[in-house]
C-alpha atoms as a PDB file:
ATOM      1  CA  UNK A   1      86.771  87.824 111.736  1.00  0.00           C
ATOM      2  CA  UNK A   2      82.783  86.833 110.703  1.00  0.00           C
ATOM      3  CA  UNK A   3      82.745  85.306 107.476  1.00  0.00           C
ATOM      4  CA  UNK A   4      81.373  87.717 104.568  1.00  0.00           C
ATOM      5  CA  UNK A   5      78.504  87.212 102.424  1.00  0.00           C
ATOM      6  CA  UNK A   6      80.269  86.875  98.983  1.00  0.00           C
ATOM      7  CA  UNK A   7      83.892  84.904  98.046  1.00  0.00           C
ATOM      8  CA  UNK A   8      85.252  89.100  97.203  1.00  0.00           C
ATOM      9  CA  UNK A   9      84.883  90.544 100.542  1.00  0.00           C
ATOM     10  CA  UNK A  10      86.148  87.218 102.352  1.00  0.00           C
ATOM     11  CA  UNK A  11      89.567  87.271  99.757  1.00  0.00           C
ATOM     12  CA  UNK A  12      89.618  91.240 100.688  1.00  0.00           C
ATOM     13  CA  UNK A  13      89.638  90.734 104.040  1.00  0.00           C
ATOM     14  CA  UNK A  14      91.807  87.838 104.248  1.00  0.00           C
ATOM     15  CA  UNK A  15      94.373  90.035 102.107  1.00  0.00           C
ATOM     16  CA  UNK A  16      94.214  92.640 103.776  1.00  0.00           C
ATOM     17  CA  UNK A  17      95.227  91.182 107.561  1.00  0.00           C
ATOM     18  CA  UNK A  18      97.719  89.142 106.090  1.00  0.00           C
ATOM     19  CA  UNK A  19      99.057  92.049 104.816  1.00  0.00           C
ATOM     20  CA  UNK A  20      98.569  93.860 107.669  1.00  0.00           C
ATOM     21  CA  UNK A  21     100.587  91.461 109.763  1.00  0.00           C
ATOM     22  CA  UNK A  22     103.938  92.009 106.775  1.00  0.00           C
ATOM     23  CA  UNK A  23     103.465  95.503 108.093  1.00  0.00           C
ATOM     24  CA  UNK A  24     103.496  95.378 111.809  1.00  0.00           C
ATOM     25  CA  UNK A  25     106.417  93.095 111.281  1.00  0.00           C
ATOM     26  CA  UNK A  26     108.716  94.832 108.574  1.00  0.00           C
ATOM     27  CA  UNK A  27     107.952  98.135 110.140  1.00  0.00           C
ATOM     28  CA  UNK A  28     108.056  97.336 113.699  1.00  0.00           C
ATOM     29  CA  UNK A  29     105.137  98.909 114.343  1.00  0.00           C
ATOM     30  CA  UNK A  30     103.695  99.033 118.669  1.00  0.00           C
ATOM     31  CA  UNK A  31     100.145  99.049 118.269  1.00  0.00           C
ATOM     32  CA  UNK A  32      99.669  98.444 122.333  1.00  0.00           C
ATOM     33  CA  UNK A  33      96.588 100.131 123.801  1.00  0.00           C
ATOM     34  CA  UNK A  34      95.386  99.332 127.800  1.00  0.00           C
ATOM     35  CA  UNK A  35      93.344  96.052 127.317  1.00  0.00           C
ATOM     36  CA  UNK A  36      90.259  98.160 129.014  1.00  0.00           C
ATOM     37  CA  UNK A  37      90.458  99.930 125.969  1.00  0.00           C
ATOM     38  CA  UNK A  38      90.062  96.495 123.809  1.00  0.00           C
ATOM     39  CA  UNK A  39      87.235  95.343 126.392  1.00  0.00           C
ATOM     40  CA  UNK A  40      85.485  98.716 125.391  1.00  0.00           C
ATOM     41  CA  UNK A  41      86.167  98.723 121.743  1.00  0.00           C
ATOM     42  CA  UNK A  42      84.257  95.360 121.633  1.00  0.00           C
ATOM     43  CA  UNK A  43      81.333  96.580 123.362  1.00  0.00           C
ATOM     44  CA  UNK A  44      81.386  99.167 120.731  1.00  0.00           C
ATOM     45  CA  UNK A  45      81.657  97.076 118.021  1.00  0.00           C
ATOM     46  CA  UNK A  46      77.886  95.472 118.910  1.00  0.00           C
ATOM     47  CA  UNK A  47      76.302  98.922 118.350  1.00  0.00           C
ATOM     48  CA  UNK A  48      73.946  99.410 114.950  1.00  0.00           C
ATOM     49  CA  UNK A  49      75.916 100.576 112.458  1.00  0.00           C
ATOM     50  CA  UNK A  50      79.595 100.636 114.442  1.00  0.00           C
ATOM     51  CA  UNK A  51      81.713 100.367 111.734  1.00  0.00           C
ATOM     52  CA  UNK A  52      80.638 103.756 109.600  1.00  0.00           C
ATOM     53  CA  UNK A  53      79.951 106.079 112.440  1.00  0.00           C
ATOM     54  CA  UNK A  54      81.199 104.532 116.138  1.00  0.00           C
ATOM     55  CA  UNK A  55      84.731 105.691 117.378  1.00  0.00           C
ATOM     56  CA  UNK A  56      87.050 103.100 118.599  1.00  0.00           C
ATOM     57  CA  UNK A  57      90.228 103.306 120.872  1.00  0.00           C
ATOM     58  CA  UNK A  58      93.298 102.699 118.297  1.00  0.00           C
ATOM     59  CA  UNK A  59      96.528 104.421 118.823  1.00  0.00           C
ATOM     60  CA  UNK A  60      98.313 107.475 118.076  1.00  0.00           C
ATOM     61  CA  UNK A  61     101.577 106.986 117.125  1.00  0.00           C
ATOM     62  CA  UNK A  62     102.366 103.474 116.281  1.00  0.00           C
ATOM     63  CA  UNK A  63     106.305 103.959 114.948  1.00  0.00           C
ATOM     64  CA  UNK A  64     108.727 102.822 117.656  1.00  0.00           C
ATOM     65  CA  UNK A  65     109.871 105.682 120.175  1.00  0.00           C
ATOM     66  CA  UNK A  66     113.398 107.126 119.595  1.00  0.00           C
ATOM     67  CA  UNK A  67     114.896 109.178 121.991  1.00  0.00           C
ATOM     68  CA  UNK A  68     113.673 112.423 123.142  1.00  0.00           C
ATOM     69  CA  UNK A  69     110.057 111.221 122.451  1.00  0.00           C
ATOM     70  CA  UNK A  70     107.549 111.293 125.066  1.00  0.00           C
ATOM     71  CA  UNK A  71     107.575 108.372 127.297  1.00  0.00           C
ATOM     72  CA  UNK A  72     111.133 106.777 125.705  1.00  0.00           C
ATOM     73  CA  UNK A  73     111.990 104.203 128.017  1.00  0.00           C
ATOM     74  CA  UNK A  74     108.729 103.553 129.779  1.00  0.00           C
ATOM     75  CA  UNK A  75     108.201  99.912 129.561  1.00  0.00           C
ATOM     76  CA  UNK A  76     105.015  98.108 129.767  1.00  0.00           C
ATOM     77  CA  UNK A  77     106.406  94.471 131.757  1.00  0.00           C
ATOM     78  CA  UNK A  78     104.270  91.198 130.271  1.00  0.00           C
ATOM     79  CA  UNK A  79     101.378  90.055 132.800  1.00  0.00           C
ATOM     80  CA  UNK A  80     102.643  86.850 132.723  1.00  0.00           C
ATOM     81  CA  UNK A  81     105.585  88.053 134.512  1.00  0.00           C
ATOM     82  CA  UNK A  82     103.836  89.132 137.005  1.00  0.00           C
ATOM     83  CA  UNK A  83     101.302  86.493 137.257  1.00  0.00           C
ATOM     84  CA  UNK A  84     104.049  84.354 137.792  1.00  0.00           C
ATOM     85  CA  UNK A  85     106.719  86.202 139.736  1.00  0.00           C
ATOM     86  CA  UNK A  86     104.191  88.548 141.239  1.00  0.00           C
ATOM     87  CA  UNK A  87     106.205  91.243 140.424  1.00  0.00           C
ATOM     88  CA  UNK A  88     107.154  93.726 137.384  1.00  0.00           C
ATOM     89  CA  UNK A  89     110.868  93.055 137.974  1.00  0.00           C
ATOM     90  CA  UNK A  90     111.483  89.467 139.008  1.00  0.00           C
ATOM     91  CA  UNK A  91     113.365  87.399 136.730  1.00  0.00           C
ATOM     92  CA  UNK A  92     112.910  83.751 135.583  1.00  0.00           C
ATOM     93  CA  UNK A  93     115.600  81.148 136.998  1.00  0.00           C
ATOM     94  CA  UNK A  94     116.667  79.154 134.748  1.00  0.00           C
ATOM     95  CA  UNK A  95     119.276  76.048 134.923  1.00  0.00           C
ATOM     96  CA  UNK A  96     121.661  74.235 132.513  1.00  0.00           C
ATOM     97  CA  UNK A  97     120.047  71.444 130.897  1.00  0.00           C
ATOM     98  CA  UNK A  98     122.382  69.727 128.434  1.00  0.00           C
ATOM     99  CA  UNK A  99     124.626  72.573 127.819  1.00  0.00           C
ATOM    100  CA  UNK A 100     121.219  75.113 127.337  1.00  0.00           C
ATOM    101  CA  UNK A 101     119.562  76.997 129.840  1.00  0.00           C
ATOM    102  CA  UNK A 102     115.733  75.805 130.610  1.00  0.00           C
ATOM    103  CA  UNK A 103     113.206  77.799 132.855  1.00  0.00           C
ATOM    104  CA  UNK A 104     112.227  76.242 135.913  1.00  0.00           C
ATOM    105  CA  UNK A 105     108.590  75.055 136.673  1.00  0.00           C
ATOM    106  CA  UNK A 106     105.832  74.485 134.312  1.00  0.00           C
ATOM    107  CA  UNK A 107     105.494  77.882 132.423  1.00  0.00           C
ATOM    108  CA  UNK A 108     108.249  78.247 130.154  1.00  0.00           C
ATOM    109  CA  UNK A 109     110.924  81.349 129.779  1.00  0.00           C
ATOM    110  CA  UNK A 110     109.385  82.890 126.952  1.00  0.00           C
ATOM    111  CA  UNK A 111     106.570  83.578 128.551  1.00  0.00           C
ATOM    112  CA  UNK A 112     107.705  84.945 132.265  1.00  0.00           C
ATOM    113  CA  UNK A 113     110.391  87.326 130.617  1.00  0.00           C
ATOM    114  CA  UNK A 114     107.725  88.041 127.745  1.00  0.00           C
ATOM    115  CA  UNK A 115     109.566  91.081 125.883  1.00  0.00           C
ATOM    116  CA  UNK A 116     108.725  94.455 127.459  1.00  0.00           C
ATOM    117  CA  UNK A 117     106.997  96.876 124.716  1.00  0.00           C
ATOM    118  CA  UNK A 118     107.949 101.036 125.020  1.00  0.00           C
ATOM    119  CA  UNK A 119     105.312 103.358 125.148  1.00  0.00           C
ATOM    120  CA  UNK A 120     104.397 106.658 125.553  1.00  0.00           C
ATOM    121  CA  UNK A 121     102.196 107.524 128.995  1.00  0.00           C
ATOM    122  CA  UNK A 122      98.900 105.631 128.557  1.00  0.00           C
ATOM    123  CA  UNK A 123      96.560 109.106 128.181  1.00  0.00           C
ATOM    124  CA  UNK A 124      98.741 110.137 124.941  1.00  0.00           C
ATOM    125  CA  UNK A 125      99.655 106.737 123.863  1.00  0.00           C
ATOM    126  CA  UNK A 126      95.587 106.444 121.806  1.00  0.00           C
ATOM    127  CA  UNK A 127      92.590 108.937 120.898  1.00  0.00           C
ATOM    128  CA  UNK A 128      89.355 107.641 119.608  1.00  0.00           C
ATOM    129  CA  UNK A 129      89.035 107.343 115.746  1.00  0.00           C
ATOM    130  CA  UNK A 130      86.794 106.318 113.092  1.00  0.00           C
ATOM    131  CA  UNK A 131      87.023 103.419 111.217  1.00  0.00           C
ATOM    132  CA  UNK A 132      87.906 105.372 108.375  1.00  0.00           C
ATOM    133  CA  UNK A 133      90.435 106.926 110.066  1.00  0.00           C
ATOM    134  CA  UNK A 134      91.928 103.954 111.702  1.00  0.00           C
ATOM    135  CA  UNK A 135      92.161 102.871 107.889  1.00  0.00           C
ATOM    136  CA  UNK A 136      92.739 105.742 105.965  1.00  0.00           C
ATOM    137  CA  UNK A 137      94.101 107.997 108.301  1.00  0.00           C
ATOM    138  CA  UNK A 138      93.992 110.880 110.659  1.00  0.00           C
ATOM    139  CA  UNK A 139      95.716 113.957 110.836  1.00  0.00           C
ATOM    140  CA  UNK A 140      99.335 114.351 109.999  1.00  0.00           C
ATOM    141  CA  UNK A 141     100.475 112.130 112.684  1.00  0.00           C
ATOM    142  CA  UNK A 142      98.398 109.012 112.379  1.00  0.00           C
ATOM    143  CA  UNK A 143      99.046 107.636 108.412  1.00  0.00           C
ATOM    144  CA  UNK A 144      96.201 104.744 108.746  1.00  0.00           C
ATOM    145  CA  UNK A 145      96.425 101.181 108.194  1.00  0.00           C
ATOM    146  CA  UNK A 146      95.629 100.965 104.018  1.00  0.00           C
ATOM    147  CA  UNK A 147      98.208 103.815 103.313  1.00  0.00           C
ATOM    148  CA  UNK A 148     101.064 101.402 105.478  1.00  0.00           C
ATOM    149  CA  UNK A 149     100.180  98.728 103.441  1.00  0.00           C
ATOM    150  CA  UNK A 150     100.642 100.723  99.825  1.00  0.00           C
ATOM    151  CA  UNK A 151     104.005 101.665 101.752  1.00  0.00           C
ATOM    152  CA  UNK A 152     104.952  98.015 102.278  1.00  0.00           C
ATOM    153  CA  UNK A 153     103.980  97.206  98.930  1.00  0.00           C
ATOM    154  CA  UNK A 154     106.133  99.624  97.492  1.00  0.00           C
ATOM    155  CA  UNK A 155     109.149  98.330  99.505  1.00  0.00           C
ATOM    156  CA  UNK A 156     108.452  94.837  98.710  1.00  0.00           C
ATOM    157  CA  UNK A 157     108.784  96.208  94.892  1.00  0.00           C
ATOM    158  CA  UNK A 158     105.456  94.538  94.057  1.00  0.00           C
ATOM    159  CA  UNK A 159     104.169  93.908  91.035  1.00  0.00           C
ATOM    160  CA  UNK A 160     102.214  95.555  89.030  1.00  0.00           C
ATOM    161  CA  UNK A 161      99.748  92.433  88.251  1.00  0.00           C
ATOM    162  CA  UNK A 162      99.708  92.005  92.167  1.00  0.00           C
ATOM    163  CA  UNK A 163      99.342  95.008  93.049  1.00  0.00           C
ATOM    164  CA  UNK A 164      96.554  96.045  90.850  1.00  0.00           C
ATOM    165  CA  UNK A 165      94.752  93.292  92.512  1.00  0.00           C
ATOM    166  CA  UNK A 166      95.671  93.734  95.950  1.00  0.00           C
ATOM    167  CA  UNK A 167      94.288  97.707  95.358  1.00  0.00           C
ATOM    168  CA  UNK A 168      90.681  96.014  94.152  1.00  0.00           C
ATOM    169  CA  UNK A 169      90.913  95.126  97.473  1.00  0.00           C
ATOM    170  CA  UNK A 170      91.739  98.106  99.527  1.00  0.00           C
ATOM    171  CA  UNK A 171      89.974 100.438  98.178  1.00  0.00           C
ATOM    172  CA  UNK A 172      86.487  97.749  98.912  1.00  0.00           C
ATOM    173  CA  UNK A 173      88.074  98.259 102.389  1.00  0.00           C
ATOM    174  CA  UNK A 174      88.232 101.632 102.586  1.00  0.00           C
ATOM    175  CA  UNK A 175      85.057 102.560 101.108  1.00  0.00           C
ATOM    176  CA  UNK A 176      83.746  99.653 103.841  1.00  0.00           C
ATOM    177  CA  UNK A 177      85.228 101.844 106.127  1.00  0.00           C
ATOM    178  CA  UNK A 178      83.982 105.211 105.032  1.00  0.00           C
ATOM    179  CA  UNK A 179      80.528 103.957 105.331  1.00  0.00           C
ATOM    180  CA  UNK A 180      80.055 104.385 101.406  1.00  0.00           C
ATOM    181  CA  UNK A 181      79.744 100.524 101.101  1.00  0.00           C
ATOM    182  CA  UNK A 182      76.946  98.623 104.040  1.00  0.00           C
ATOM    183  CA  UNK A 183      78.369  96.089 106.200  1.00  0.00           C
ATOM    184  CA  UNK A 184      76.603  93.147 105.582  1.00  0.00           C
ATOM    185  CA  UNK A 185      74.681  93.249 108.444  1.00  0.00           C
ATOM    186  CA  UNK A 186      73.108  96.583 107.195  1.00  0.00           C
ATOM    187  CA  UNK A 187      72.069  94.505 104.064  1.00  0.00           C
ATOM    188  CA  UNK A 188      70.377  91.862 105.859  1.00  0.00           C
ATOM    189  CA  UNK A 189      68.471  94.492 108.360  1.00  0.00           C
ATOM    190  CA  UNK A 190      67.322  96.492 105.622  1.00  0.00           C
ATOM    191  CA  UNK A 191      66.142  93.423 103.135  1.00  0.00           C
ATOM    192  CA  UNK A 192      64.032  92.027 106.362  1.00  0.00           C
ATOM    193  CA  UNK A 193      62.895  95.235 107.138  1.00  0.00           C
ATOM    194  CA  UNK A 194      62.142  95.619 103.615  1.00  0.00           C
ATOM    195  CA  UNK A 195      60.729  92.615 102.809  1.00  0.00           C
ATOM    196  CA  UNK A 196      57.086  92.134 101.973  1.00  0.00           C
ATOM    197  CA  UNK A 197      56.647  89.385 104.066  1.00  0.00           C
ATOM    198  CA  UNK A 198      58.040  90.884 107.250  1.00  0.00           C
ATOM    199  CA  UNK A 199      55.224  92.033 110.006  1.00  0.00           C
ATOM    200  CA  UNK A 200      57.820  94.259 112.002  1.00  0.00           C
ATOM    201  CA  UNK A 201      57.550  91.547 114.457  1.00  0.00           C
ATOM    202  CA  UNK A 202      61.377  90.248 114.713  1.00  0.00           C
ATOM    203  CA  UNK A 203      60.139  87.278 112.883  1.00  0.00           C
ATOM    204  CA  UNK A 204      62.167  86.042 110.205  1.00  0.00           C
ATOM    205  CA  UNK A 205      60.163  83.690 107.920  1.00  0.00           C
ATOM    206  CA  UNK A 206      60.956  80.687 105.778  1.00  0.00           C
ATOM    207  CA  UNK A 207      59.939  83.573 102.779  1.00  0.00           C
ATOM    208  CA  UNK A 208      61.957  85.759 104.317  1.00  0.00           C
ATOM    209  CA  UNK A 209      65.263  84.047 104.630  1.00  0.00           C
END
């Protein structure tokens, strides 16, 4: 995460992922989408103005799959498994080391039997959504990351002196999101752009800065 231009939006921010992290955790939350989908949200991310009107790759239905869902049962196997076995279904040997069981070879256990993670088939497991709607949400299947947080919050049993804080917070994020507040690259364009030093020659002066 870039660092912000005021201490506010960096304690925000800061609050808001570690929060964010309580959630995935206490909630069990699978927030996998297909890493090409990662590699193209970051290439969206560069474009002017991204974060109030580009769509990113996020998905759909992040609550663990029960039964009868679609997709139940399909598991996605860790690529270091198969980096290292060269196969989705090989399995680590391990020996008795002191009374424990050790993985052979440099690369430990943990990370050739990396847990598997159920998901739903890849073209219904994500959509495209807004930053606001990533945060706020989308529909009536997709709640949004700020209204998971309030839900965590509540069953934490917060405080009230914490809470009113930690809301300061969200709601900077959300209207960050919604496009209401600039990013603070925004700012900086427009006060160059603005400035009455600036030539419209990319040239940021001494003046200027």
């Amino acid at each position: 995460m870039e660092i912000q231009l005021t201490d506010f939006e960096n304690a925000a921010f800061t609050a808001f992922i570690v929060l964010l992290t309580r959630v995935i955790l206490t909630f069990d939350l699978n927030l996998y989408i297909p890493m090409s989908r990662v590699d193209a949200n970051m290439q969206r991310a560069h474009s002017r103005n991204a974060a109030a009107k580009g769509k990113f790759f996020f998905r759909r239905h992040m609550a663990p799959l029960e039964e009868g869902d679609d997709g139940f049962d399909v598991e996605y196997v860790s690529m270091f498994s198969r980096a290292v076995n060269g196969d989705s279904t090989a399995q680590s040997k391990k020996k008795e080391v002191n009374g424990s069981l050790e993985a052979n070879g440099d690369i430990s256990d943990h990370r050739k039997n990396a847990p598997c993670a159920p998901g739903s088939s890849e073209e219904n497991s994500y959509e495209e959504m807004s930053m606001h709607e990533i945060m706020c949400g989308k529909g009536d299947y997709f709640p949004g990351l700020i209204p998971l947080v309030y839900a965590y919050l509540d069953y934490i049993n917060c405080d009230s002196a914490t809470r009113e804080r930690l809301s300061v917070y969200l709601d900077f994020i959300e209207r960050r999101a919604s496009g209401e507040l600039v990013t603070p690259a925004t700012w900086m364009r427009t006060f160059v752009r603005s400035h009455p030093a600036y030539q419209g020659d990319s040239v940021v002066s001494d003046e200027i800065a």
